[in-house]
PDB file of N, CA and C in Angstrom:
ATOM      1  N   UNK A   1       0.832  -1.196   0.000  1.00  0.00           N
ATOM      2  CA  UNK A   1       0.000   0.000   0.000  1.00  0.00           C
ATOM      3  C   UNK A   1       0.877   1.261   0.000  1.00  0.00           C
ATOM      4  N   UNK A   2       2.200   1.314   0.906  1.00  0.00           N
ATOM      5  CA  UNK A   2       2.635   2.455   0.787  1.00  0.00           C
ATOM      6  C   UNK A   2       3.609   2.767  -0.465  1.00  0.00           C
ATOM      7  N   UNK A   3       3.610   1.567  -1.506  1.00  0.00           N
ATOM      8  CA  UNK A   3       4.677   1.501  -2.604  1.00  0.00           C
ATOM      9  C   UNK A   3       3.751   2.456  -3.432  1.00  0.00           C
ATOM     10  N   UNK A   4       2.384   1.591  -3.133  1.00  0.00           N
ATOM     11  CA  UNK A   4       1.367   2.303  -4.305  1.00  0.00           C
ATOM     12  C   UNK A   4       1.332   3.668  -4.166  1.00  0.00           C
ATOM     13  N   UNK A   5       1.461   4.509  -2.795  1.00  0.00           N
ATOM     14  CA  UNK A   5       1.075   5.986  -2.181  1.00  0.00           C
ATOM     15  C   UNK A   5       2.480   6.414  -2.590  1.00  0.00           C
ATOM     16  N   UNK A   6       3.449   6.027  -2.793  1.00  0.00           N
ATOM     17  CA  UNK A   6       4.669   6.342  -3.389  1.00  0.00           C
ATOM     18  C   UNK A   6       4.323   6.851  -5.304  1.00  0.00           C
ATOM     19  N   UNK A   7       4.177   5.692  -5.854  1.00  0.00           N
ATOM     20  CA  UNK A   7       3.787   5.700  -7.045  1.00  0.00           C
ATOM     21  C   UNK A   7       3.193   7.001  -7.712  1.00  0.00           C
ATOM     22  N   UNK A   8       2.210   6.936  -6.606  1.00  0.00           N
ATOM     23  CA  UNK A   8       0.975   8.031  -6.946  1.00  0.00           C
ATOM     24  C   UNK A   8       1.808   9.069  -7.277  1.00  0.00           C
ATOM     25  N   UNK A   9       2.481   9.221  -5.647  1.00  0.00           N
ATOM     26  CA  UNK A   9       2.900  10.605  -5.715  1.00  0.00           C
ATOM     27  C   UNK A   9       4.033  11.291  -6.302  1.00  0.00           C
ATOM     28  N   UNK A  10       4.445   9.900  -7.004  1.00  0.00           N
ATOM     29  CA  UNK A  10       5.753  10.474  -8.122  1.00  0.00           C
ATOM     30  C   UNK A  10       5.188  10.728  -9.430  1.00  0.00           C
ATOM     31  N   UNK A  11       3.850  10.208  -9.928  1.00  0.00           N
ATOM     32  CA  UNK A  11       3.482  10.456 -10.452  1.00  0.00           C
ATOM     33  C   UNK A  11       2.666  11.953 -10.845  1.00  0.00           C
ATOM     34  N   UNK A  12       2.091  12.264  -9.411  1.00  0.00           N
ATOM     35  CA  UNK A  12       1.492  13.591  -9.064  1.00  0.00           C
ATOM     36  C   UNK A  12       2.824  14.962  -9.376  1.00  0.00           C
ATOM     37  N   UNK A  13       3.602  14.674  -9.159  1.00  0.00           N
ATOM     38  CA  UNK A  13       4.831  15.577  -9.046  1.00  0.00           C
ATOM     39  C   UNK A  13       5.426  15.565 -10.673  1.00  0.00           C
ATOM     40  N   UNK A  14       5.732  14.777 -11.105  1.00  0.00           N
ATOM     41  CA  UNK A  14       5.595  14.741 -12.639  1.00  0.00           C
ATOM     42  C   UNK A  14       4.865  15.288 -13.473  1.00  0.00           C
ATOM     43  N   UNK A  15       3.782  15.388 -13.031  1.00  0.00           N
ATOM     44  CA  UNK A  15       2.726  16.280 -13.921  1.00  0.00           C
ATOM     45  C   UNK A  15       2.320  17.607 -13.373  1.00  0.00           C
ATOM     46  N   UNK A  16       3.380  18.335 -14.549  1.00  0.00           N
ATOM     47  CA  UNK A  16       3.499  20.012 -14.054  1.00  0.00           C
ATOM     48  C   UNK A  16       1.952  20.524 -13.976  1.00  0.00           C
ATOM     49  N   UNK A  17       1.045  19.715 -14.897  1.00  0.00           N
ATOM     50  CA  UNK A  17      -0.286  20.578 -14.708  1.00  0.00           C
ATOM     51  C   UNK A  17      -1.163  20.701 -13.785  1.00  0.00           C
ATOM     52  N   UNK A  18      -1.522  22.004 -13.137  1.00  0.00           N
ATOM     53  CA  UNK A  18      -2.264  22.044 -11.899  1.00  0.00           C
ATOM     54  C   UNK A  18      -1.478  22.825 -10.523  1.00  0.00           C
ATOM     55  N   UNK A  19      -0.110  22.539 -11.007  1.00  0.00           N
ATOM     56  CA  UNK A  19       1.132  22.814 -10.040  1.00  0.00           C
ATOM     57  C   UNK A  19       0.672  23.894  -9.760  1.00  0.00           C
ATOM     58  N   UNK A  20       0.336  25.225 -10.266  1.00  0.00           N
ATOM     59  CA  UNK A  20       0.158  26.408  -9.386  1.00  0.00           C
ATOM     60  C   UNK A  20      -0.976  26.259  -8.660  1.00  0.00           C
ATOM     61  N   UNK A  21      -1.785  25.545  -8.810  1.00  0.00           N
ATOM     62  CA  UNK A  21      -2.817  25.556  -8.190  1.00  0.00           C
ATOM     63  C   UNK A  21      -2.714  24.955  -6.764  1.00  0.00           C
ATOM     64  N   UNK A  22      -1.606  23.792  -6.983  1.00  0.00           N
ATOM     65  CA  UNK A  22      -1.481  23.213  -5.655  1.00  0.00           C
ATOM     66  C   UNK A  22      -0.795  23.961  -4.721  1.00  0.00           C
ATOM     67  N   UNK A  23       0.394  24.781  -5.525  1.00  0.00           N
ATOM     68  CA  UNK A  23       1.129  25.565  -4.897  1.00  0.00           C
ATOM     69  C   UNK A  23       0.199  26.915  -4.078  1.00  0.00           C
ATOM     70  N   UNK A  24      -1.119  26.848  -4.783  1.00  0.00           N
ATOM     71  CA  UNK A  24      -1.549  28.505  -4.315  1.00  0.00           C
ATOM     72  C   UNK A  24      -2.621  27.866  -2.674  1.00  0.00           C
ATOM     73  N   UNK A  25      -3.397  27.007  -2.990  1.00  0.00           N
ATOM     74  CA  UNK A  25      -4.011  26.426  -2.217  1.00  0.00           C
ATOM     75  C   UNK A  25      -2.883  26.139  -0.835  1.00  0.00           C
ATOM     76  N   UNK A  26      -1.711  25.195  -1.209  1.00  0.00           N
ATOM     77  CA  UNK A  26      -0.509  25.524   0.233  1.00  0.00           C
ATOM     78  C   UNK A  26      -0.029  26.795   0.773  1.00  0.00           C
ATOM     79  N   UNK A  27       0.056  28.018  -0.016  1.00  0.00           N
ATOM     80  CA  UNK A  27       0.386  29.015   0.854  1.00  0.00           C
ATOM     81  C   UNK A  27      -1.186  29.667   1.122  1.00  0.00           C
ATOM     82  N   UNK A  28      -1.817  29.192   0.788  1.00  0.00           N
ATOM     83  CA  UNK A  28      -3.749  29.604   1.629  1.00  0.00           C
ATOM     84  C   UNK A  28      -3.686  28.552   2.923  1.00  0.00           C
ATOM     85  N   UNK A  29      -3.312  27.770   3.223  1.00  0.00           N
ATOM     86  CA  UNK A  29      -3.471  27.059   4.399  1.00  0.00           C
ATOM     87  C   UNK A  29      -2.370  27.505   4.718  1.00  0.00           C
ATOM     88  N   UNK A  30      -1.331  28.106   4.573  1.00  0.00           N
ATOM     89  CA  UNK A  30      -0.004  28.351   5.162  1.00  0.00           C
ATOM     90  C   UNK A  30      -0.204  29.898   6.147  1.00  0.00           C
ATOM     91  N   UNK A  31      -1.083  30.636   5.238  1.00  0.00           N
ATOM     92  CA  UNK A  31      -1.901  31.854   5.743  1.00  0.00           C
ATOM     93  C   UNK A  31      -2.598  31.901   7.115  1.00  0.00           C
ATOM     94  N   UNK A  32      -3.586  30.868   6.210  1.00  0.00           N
ATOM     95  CA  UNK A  32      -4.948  30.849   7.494  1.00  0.00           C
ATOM     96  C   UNK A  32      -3.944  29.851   8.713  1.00  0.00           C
ATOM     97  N   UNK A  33      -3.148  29.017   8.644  1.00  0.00           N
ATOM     98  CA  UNK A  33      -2.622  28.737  10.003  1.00  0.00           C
ATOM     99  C   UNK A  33      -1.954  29.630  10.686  1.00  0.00           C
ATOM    100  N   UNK A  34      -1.070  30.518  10.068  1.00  0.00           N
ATOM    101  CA  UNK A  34      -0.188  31.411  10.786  1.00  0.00           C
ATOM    102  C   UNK A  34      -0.642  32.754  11.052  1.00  0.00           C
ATOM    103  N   UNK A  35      -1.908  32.942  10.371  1.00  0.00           N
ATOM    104  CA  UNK A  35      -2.527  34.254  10.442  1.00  0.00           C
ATOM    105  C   UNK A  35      -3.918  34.333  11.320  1.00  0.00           C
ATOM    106  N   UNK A  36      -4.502  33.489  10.570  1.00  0.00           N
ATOM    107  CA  UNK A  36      -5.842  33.724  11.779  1.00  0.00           C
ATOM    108  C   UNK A  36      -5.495  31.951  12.733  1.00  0.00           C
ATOM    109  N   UNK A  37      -4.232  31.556  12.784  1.00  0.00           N
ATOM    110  CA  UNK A  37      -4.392  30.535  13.960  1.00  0.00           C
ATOM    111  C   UNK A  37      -4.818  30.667  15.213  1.00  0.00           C
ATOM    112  N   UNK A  38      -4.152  32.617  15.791  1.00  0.00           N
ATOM    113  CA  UNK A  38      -4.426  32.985  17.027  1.00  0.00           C
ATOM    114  C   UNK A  38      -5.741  33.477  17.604  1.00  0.00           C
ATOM    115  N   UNK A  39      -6.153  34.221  16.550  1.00  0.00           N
ATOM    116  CA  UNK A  39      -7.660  34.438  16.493  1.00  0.00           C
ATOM    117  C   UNK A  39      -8.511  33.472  17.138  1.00  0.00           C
ATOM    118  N   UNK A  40      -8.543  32.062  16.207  1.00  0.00           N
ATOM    119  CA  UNK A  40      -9.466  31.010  16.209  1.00  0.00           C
ATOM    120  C   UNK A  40      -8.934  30.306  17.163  1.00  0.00           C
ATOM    121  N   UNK A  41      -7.548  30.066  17.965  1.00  0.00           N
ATOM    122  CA  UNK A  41      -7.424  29.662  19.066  1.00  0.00           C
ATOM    123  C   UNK A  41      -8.065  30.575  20.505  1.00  0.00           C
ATOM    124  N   UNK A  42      -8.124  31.589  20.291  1.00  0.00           N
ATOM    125  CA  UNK A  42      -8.936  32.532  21.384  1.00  0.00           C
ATOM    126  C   UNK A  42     -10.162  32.828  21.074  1.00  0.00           C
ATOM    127  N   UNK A  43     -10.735  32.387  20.038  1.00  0.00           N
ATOM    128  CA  UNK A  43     -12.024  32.167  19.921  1.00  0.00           C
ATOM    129  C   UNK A  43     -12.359  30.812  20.831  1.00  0.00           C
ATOM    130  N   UNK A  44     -11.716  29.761  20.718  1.00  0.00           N
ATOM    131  CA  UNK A  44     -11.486  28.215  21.360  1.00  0.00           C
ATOM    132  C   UNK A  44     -11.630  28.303  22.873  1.00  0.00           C
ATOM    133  N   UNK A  45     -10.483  29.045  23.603  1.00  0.00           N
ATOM    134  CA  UNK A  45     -10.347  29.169  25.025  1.00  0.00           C
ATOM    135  C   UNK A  45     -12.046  30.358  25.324  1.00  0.00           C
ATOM    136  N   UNK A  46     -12.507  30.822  24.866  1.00  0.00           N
ATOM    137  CA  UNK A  46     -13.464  31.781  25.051  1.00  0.00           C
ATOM    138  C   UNK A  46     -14.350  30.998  25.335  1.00  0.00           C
ATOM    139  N   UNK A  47     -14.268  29.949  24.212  1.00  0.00           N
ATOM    140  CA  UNK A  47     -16.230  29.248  24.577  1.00  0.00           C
ATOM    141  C   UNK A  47     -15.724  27.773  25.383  1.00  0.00           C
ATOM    142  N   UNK A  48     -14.362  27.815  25.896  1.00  0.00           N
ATOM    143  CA  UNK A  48     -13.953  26.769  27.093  1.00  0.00           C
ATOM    144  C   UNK A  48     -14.364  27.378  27.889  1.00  0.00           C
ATOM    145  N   UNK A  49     -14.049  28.674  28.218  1.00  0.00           N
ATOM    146  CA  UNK A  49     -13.996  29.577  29.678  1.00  0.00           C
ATOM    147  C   UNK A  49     -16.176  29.605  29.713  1.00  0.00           C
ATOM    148  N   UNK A  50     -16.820  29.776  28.796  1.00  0.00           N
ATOM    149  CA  UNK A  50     -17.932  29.906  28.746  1.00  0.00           C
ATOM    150  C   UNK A  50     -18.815  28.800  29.050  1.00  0.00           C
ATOM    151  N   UNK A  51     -18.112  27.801  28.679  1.00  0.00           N
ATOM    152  CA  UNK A  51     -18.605  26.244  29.058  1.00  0.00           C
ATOM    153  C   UNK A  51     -18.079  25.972  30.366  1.00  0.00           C
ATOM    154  N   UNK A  52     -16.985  26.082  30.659  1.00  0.00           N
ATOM    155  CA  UNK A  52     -16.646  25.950  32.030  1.00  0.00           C
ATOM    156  C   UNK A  52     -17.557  26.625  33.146  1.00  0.00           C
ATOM    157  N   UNK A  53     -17.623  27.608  32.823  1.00  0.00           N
ATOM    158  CA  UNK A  53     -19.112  28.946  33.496  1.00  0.00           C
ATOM    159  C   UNK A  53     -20.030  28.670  34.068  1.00  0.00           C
ATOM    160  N   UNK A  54     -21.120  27.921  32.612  1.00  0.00           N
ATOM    161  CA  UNK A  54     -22.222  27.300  33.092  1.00  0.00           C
ATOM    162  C   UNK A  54     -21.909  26.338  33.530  1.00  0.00           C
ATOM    163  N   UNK A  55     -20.886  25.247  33.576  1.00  0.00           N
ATOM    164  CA  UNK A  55     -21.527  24.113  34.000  1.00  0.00           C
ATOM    165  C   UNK A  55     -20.849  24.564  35.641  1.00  0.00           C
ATOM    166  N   UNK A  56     -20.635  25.187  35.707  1.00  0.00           N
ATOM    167  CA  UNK A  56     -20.264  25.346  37.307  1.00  0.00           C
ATOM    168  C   UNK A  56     -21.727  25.978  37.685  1.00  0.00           C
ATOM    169  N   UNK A  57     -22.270  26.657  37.311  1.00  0.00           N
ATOM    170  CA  UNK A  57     -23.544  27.637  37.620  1.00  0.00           C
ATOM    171  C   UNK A  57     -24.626  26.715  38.017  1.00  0.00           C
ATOM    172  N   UNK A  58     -24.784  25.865  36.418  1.00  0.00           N
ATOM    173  CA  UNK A  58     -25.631  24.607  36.864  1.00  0.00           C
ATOM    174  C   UNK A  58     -25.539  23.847  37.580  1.00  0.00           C
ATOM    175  N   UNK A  59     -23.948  23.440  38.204  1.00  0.00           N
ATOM    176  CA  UNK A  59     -24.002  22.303  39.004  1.00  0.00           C
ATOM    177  C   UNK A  59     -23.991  22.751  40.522  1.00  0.00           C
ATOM    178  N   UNK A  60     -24.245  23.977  40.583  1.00  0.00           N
ATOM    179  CA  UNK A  60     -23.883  25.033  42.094  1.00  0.00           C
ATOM    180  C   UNK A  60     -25.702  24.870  42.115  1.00  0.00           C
ATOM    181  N   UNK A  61     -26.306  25.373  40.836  1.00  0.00           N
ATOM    182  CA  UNK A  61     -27.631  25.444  41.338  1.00  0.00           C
ATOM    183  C   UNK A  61     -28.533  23.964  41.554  1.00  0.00           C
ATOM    184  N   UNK A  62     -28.180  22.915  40.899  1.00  0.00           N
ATOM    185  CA  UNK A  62     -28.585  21.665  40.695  1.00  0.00           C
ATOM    186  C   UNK A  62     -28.331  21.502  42.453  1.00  0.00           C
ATOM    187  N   UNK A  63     -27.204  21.460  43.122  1.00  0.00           N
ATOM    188  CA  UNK A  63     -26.747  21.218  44.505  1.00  0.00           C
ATOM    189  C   UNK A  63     -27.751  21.662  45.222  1.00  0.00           C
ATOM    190  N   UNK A  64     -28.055  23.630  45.115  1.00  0.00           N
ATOM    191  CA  UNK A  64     -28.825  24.127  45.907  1.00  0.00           C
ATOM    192  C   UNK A  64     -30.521  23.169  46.185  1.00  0.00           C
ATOM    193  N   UNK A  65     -30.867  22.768  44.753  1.00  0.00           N
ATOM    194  CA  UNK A  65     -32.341  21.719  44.281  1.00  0.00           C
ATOM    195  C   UNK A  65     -31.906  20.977  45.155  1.00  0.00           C
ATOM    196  N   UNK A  66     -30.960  20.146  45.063  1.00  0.00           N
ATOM    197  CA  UNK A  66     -30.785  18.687  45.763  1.00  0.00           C
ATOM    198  C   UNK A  66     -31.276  18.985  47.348  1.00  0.00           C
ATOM    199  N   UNK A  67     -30.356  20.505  47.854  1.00  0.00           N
ATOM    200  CA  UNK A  67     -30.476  20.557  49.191  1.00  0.00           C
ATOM    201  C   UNK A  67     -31.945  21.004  50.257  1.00  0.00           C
ATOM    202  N   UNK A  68     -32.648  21.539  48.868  1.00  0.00           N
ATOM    203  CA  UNK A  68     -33.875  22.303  49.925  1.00  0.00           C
ATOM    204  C   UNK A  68     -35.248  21.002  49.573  1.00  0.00           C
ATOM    205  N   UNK A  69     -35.148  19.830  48.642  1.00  0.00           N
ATOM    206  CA  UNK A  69     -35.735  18.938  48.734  1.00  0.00           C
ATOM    207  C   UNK A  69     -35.751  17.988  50.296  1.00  0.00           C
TER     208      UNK A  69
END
């Protein structure tokens, strides 16, 4: 299997046609990782810190239910 994934990809590299395209599409993911990586990682910790929040809220108020039953 990996002779064949070899094959392919000597084959893929051989054929100049398309090449800019592959090339333009890698520096677009080369972008969006190094450019908006930090963004969308502090977008990430935001709705951790927000999830973390409620479920403390809910489980503080769920306690209070448990206790006046």
């Amino acid at each position: 299997m990996f002779v064949k994934f070899l094959e392919v990809l000597k084959q893929f590299v051989k054929d100049k046609t398309g090449m800019a395209e592959v090339v333009g599409v890698a520096f677009l993911l080369i972008f969006v990782v190094f450019v908006l990586g930090r963004p969308l990682q502090n977008i990430g910790s935001t709705l951790g810190t927000g999830y973390n929040t409620l479920n403390n809220k809910l489980n503080s108020n769920l306690n209070y239910l448990n206790q006046i039953q």
